[in-house]
PDB file of N, CA and C in Angstrom:
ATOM      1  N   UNK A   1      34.407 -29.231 -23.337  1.00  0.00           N
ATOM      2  CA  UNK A   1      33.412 -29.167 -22.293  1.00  0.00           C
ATOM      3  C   UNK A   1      32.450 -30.345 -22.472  1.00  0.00           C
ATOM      4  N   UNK A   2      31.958 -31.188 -21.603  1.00  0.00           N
ATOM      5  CA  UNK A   2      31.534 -32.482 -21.811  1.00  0.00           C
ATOM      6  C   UNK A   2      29.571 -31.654 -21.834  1.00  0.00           C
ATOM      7  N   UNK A   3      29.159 -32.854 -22.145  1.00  0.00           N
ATOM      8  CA  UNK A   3      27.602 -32.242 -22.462  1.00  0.00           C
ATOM      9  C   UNK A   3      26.830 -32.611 -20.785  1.00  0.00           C
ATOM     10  N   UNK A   4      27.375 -32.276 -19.514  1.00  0.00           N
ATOM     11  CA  UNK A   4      26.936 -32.464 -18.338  1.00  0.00           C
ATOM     12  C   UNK A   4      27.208 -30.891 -17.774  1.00  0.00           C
ATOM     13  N   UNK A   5      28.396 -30.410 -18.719  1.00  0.00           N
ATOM     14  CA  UNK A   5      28.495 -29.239 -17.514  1.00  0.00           C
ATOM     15  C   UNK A   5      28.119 -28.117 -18.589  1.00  0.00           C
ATOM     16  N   UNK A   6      27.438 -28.309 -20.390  1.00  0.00           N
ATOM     17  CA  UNK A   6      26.968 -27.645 -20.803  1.00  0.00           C
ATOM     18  C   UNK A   6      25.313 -27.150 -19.885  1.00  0.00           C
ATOM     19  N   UNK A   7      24.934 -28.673 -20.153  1.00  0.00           N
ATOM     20  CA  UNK A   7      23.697 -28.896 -19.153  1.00  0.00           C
ATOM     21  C   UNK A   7      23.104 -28.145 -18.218  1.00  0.00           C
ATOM     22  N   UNK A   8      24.170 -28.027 -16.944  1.00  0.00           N
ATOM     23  CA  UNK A   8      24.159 -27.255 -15.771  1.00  0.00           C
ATOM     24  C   UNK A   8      24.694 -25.833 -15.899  1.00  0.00           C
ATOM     25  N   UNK A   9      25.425 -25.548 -17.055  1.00  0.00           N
ATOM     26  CA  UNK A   9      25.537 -24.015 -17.172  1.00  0.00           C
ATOM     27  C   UNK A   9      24.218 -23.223 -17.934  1.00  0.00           C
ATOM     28  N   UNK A  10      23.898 -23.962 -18.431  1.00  0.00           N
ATOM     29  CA  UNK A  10      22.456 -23.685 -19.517  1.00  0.00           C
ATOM     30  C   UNK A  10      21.355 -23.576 -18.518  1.00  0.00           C
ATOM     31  N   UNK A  11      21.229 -24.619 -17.355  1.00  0.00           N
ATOM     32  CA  UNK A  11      20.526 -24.223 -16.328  1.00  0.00           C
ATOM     33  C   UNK A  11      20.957 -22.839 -15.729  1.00  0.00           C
ATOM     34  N   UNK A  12      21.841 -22.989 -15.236  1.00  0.00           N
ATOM     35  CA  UNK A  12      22.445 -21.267 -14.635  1.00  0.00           C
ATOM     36  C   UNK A  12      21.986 -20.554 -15.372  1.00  0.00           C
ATOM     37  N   UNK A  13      22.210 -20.417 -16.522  1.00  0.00           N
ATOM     38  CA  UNK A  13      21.913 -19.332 -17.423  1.00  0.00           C
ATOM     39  C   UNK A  13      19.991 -18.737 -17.288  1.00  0.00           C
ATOM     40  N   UNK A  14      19.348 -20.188 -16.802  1.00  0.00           N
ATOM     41  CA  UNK A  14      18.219 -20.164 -17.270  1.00  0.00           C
ATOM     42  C   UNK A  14      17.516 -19.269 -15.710  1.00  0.00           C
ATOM     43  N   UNK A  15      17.953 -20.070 -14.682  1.00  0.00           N
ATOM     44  CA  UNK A  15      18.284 -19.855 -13.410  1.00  0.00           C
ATOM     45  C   UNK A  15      17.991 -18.242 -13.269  1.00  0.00           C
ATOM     46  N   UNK A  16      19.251 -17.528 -13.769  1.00  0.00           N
ATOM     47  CA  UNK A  16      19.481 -16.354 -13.559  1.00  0.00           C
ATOM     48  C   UNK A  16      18.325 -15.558 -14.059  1.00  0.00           C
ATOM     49  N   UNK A  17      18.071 -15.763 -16.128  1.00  0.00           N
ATOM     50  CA  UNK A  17      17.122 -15.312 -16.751  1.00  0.00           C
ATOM     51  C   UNK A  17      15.353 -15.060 -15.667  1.00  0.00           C
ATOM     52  N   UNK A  18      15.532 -16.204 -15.108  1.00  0.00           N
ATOM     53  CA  UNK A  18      14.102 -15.969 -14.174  1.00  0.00           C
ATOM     54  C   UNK A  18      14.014 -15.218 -13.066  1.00  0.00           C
ATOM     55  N   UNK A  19      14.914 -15.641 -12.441  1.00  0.00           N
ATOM     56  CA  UNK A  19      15.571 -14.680 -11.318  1.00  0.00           C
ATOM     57  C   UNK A  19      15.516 -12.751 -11.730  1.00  0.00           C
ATOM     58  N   UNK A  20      16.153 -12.538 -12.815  1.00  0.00           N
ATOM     59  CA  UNK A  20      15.914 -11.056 -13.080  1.00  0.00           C
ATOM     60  C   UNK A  20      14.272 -10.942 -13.532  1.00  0.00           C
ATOM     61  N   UNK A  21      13.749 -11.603 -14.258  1.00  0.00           N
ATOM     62  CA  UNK A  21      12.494 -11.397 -14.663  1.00  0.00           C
ATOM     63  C   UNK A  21      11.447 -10.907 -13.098  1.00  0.00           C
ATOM     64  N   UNK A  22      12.014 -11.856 -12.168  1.00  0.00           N
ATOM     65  CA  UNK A  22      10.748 -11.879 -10.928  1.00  0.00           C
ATOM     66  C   UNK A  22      11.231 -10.502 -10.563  1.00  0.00           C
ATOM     67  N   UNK A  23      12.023 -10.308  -9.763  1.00  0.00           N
ATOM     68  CA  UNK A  23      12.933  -8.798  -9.581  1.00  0.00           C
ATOM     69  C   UNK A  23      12.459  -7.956 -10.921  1.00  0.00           C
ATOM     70  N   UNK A  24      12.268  -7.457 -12.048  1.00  0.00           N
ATOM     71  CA  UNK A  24      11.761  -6.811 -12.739  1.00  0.00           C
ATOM     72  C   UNK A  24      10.190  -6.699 -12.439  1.00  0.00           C
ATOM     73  N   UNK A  25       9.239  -7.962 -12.229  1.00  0.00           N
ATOM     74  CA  UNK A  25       7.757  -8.020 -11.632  1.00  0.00           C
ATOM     75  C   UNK A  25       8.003  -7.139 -10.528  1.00  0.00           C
ATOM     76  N   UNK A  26       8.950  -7.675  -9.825  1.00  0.00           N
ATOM     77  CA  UNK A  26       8.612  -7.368  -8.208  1.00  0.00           C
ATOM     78  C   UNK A  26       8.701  -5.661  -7.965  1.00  0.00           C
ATOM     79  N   UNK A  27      10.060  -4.871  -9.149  1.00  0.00           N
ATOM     80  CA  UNK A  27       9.877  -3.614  -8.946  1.00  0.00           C
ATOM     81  C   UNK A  27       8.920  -2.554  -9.746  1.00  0.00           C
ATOM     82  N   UNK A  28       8.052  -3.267 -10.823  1.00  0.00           N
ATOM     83  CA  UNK A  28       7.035  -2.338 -11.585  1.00  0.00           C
ATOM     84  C   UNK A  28       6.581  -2.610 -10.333  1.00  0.00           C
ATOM     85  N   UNK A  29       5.673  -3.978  -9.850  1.00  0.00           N
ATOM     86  CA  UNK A  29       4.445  -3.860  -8.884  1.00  0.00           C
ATOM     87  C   UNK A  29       4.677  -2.918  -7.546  1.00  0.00           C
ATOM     88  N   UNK A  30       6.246  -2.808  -7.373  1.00  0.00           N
ATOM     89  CA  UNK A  30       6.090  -1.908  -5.617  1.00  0.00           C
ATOM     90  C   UNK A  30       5.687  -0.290  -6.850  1.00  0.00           C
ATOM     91  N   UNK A  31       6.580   0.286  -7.715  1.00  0.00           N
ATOM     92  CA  UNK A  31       6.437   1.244  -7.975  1.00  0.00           C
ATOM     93  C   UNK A  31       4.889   1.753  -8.517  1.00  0.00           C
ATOM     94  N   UNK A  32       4.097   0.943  -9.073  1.00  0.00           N
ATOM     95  CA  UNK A  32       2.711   1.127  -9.400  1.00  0.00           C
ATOM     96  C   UNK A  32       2.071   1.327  -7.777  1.00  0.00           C
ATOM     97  N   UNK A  33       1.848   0.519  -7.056  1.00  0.00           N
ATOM     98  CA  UNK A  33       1.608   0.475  -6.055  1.00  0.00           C
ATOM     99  C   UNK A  33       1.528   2.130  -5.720  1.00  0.00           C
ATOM    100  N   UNK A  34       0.570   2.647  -4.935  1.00  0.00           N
ATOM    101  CA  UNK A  34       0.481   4.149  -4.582  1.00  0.00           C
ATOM    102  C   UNK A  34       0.130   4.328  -5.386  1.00  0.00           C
ATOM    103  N   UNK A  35      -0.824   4.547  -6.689  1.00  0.00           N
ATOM    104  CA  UNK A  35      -0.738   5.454  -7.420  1.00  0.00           C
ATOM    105  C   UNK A  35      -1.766   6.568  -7.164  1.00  0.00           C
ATOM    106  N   UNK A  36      -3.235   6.036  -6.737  1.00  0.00           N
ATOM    107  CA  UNK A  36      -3.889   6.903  -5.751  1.00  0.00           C
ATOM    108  C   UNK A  36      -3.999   7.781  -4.820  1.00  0.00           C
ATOM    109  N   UNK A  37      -3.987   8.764  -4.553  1.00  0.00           N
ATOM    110  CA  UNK A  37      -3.610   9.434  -2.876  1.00  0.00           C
ATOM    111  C   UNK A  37      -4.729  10.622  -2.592  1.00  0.00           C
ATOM    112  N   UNK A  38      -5.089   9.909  -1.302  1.00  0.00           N
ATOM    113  CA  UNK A  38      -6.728  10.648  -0.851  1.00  0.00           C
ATOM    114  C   UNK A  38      -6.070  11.734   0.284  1.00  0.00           C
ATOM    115  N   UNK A  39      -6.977  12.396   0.471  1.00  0.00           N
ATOM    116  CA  UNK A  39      -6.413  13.460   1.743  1.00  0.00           C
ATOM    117  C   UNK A  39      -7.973  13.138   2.329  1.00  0.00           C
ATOM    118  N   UNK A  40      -7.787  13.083   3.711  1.00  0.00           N
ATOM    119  CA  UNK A  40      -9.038  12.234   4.650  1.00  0.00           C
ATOM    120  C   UNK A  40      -8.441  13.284   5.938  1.00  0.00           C
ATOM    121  N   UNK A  41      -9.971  13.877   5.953  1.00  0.00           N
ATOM    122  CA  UNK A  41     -10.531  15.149   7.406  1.00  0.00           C
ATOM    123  C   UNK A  41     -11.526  14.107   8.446  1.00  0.00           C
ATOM    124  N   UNK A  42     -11.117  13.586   9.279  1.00  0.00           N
ATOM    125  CA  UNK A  42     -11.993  13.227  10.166  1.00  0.00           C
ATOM    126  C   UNK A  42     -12.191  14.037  11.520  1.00  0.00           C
ATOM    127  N   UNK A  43     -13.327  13.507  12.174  1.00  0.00           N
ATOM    128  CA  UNK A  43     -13.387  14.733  13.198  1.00  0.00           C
ATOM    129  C   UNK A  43     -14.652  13.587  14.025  1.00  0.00           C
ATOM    130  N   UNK A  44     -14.056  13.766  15.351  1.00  0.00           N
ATOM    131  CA  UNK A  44     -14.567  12.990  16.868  1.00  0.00           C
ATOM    132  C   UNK A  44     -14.152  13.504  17.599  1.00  0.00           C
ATOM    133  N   UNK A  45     -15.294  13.778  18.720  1.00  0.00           N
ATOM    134  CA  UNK A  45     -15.429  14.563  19.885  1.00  0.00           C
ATOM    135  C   UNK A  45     -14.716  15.272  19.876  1.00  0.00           C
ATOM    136  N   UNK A  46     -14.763  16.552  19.097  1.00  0.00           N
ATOM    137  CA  UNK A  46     -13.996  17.744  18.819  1.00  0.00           C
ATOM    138  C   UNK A  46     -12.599  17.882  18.392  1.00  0.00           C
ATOM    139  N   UNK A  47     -12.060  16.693  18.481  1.00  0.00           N
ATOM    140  CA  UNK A  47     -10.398  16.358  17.696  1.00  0.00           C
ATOM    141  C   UNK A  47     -10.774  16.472  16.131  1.00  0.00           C
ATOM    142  N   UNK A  48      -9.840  16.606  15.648  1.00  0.00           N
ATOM    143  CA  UNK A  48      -9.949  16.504  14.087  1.00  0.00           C
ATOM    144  C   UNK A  48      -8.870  16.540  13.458  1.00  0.00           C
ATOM    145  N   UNK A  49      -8.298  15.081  12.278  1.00  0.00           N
ATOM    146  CA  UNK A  49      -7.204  15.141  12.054  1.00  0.00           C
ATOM    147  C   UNK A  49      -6.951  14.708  10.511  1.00  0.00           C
ATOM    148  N   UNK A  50      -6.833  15.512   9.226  1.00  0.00           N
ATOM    149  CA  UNK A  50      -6.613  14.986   8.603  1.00  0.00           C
ATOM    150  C   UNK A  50      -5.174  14.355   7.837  1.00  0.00           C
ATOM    151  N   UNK A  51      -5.274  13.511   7.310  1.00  0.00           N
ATOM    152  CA  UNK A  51      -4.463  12.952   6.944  1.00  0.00           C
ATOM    153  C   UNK A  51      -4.242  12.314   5.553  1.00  0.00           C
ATOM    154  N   UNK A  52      -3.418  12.114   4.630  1.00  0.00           N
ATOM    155  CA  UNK A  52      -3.071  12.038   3.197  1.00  0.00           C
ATOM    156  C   UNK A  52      -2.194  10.450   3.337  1.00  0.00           C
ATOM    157  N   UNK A  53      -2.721   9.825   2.080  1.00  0.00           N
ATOM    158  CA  UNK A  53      -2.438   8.345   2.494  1.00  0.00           C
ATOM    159  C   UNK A  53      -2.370   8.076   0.691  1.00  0.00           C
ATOM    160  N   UNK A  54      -1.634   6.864   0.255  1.00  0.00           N
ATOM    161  CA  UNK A  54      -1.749   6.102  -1.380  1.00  0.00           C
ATOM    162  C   UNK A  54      -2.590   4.848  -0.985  1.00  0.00           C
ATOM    163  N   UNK A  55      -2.636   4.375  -2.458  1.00  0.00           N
ATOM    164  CA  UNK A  55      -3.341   2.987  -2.288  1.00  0.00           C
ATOM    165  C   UNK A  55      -3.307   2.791  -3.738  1.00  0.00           C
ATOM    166  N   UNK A  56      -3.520   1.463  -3.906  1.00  0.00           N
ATOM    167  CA  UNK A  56      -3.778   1.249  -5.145  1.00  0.00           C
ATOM    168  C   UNK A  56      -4.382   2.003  -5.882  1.00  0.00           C
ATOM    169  N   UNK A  57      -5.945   1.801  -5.159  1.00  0.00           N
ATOM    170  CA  UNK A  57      -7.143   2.836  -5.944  1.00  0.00           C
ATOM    171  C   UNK A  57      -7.632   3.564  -4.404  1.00  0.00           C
ATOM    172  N   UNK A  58      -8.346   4.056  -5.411  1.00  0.00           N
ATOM    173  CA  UNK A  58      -8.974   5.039  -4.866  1.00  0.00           C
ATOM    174  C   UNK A  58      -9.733   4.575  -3.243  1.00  0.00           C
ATOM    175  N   UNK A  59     -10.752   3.608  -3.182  1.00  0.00           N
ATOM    176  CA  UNK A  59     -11.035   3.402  -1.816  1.00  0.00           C
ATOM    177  C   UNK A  59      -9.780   2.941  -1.217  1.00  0.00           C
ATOM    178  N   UNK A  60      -8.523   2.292  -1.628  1.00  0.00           N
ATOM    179  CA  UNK A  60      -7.994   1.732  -0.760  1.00  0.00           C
ATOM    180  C   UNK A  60      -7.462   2.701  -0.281  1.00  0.00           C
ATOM    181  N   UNK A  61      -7.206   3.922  -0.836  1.00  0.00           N
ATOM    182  CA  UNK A  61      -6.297   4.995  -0.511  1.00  0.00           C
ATOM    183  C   UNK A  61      -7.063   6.114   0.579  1.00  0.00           C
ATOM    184  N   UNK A  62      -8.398   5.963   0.713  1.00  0.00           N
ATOM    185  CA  UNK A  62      -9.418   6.364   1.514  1.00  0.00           C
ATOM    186  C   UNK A  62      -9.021   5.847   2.623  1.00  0.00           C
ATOM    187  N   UNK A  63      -9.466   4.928   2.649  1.00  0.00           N
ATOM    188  CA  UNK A  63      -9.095   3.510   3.968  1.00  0.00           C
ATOM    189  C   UNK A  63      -8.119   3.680   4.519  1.00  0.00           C
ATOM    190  N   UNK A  64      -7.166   3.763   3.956  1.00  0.00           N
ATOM    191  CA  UNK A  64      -5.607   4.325   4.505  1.00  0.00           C
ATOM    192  C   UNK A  64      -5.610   5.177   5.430  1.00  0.00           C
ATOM    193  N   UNK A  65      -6.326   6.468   4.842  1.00  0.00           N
ATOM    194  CA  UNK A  65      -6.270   8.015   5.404  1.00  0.00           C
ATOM    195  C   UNK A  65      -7.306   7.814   7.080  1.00  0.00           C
ATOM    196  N   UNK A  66      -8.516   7.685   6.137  1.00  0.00           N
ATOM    197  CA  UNK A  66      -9.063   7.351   7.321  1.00  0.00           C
ATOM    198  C   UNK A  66      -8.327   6.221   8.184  1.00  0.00           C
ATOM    199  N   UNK A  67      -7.865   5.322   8.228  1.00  0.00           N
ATOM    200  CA  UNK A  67      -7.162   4.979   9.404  1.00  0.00           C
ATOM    201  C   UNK A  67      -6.054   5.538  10.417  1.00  0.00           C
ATOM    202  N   UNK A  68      -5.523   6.066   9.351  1.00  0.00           N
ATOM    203  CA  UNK A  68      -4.320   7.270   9.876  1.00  0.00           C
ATOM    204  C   UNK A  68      -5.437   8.316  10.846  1.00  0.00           C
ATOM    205  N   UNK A  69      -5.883   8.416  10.112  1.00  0.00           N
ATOM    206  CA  UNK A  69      -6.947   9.992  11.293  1.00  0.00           C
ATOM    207  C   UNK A  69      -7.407   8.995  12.074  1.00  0.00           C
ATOM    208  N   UNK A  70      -7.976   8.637  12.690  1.00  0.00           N
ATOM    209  CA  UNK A  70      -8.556   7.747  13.781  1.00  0.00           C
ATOM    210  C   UNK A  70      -7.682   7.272  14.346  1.00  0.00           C
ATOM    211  N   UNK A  71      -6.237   6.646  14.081  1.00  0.00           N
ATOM    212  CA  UNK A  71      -5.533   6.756  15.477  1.00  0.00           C
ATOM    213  C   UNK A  71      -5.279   7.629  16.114  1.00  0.00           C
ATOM    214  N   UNK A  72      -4.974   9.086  15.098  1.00  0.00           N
ATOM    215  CA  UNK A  72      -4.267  10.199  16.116  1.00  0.00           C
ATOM    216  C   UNK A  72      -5.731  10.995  16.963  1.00  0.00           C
ATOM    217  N   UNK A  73      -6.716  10.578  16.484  1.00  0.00           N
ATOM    218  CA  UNK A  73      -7.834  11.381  17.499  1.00  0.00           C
ATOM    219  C   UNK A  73      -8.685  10.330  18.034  1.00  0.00           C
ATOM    220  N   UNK A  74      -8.953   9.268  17.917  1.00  0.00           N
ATOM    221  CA  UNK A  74      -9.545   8.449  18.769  1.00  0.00           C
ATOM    222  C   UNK A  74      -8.689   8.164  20.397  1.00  0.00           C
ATOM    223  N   UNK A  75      -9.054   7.622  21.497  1.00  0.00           N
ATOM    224  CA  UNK A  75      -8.574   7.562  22.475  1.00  0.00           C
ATOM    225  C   UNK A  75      -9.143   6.433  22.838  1.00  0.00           C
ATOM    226  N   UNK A  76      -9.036   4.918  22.572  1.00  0.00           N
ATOM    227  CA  UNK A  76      -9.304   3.688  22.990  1.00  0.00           C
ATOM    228  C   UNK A  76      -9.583   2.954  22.144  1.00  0.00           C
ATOM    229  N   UNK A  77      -9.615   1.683  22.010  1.00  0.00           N
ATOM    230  CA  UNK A  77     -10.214   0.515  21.007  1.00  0.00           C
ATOM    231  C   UNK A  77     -11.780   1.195  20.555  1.00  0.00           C
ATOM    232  N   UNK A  78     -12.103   1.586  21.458  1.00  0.00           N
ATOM    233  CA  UNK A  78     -13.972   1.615  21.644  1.00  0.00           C
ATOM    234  C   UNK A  78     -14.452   2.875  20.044  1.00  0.00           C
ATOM    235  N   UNK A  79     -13.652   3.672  20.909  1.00  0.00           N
ATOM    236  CA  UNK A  79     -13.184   5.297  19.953  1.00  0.00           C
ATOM    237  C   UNK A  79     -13.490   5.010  18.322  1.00  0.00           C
ATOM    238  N   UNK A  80     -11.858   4.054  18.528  1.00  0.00           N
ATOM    239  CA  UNK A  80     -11.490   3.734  17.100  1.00  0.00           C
ATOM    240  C   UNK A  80     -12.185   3.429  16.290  1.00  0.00           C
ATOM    241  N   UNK A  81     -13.066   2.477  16.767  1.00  0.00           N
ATOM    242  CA  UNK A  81     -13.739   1.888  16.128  1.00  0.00           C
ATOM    243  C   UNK A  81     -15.454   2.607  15.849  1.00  0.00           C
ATOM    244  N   UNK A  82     -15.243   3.335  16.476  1.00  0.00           N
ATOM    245  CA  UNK A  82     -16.815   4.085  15.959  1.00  0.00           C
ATOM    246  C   UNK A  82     -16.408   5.146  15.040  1.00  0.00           C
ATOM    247  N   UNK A  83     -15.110   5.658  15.192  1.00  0.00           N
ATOM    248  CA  UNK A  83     -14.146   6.416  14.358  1.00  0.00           C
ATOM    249  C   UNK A  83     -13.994   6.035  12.694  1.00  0.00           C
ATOM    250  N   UNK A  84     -13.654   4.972  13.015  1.00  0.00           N
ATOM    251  CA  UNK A  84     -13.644   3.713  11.661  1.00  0.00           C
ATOM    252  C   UNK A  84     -14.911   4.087  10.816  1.00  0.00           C
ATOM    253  N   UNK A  85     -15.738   3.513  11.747  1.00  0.00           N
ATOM    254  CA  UNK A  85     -17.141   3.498  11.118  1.00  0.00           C
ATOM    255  C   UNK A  85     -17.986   4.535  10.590  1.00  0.00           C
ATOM    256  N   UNK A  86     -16.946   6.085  10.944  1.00  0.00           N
ATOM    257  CA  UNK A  86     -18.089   7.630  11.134  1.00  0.00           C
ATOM    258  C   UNK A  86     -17.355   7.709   9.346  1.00  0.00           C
ATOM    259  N   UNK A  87     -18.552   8.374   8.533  1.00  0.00           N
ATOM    260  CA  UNK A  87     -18.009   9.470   7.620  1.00  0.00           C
ATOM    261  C   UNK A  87     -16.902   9.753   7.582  1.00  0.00           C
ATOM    262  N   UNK A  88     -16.277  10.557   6.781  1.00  0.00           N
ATOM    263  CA  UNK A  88     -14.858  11.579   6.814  1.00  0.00           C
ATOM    264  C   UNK A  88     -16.070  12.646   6.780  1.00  0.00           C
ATOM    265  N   UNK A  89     -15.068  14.293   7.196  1.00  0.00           N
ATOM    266  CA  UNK A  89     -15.882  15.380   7.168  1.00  0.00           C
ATOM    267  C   UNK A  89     -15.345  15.411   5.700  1.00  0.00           C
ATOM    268  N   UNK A  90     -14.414  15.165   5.080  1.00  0.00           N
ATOM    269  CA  UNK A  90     -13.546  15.809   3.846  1.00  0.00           C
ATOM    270  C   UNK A  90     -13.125  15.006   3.293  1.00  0.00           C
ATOM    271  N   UNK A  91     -12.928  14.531   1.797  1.00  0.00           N
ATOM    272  CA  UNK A  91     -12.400  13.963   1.249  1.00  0.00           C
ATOM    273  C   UNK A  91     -11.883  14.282  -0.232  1.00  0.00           C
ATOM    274  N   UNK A  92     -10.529  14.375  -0.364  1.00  0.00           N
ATOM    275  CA  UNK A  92     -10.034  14.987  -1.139  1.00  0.00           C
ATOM    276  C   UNK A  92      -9.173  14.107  -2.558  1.00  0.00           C
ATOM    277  N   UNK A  93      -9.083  13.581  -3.265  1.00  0.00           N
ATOM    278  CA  UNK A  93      -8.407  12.539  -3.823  1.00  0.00           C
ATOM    279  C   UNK A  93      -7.808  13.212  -5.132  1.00  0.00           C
ATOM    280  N   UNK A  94      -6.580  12.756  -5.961  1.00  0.00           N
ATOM    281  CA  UNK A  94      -5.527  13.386  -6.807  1.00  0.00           C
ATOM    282  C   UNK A  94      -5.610  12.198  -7.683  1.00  0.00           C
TER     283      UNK A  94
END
């Protein structure tokens, strides 16, 4: 084997080695990911919807929920967004 195609197999080799490493990053970080999970009661103009959401941490997993509840009971951009902005009645986190 001449020392050109040791070269380029040693690359492959090296190639690959990184290649599994990122794919090993890439599946701790999705599986960590969620580890938080809030349960979020919102309530506008007499609708009220709660909803259970992950997140990293803890507010992000808030944020979540509450967004989930404010689409299903808000009724317009206008809604949403004062929806967004109201309290939760409930907030529950694990």
């Amino acid at each position: 084997m001449t020392d050109r195609r040791r070269r380029i197999r040693r690359a492959g080799w090296i190639a690959f080695a990184a290649f599994l490493a990122l794919a090993g990053a890439l599946v701790v970080s999705t599986l960590r990911m969620g580890e938080e999970r809030c349960e979020v009661t919102m309530v506008m103009n007499g609708r009220e919807a709660t909803v259970t959401a992950r997140g990293a941490t803890e507010p992000d997993a808030i944020r979540a929920a509450v967004t989930g509840a404010c689409a299903r009971i808000a009724q317009g951009r206008t809604q949403n967004i004062l929806c967004l902005d109201s309290p939760p009645r409930a907030v529950r986190c694990e």
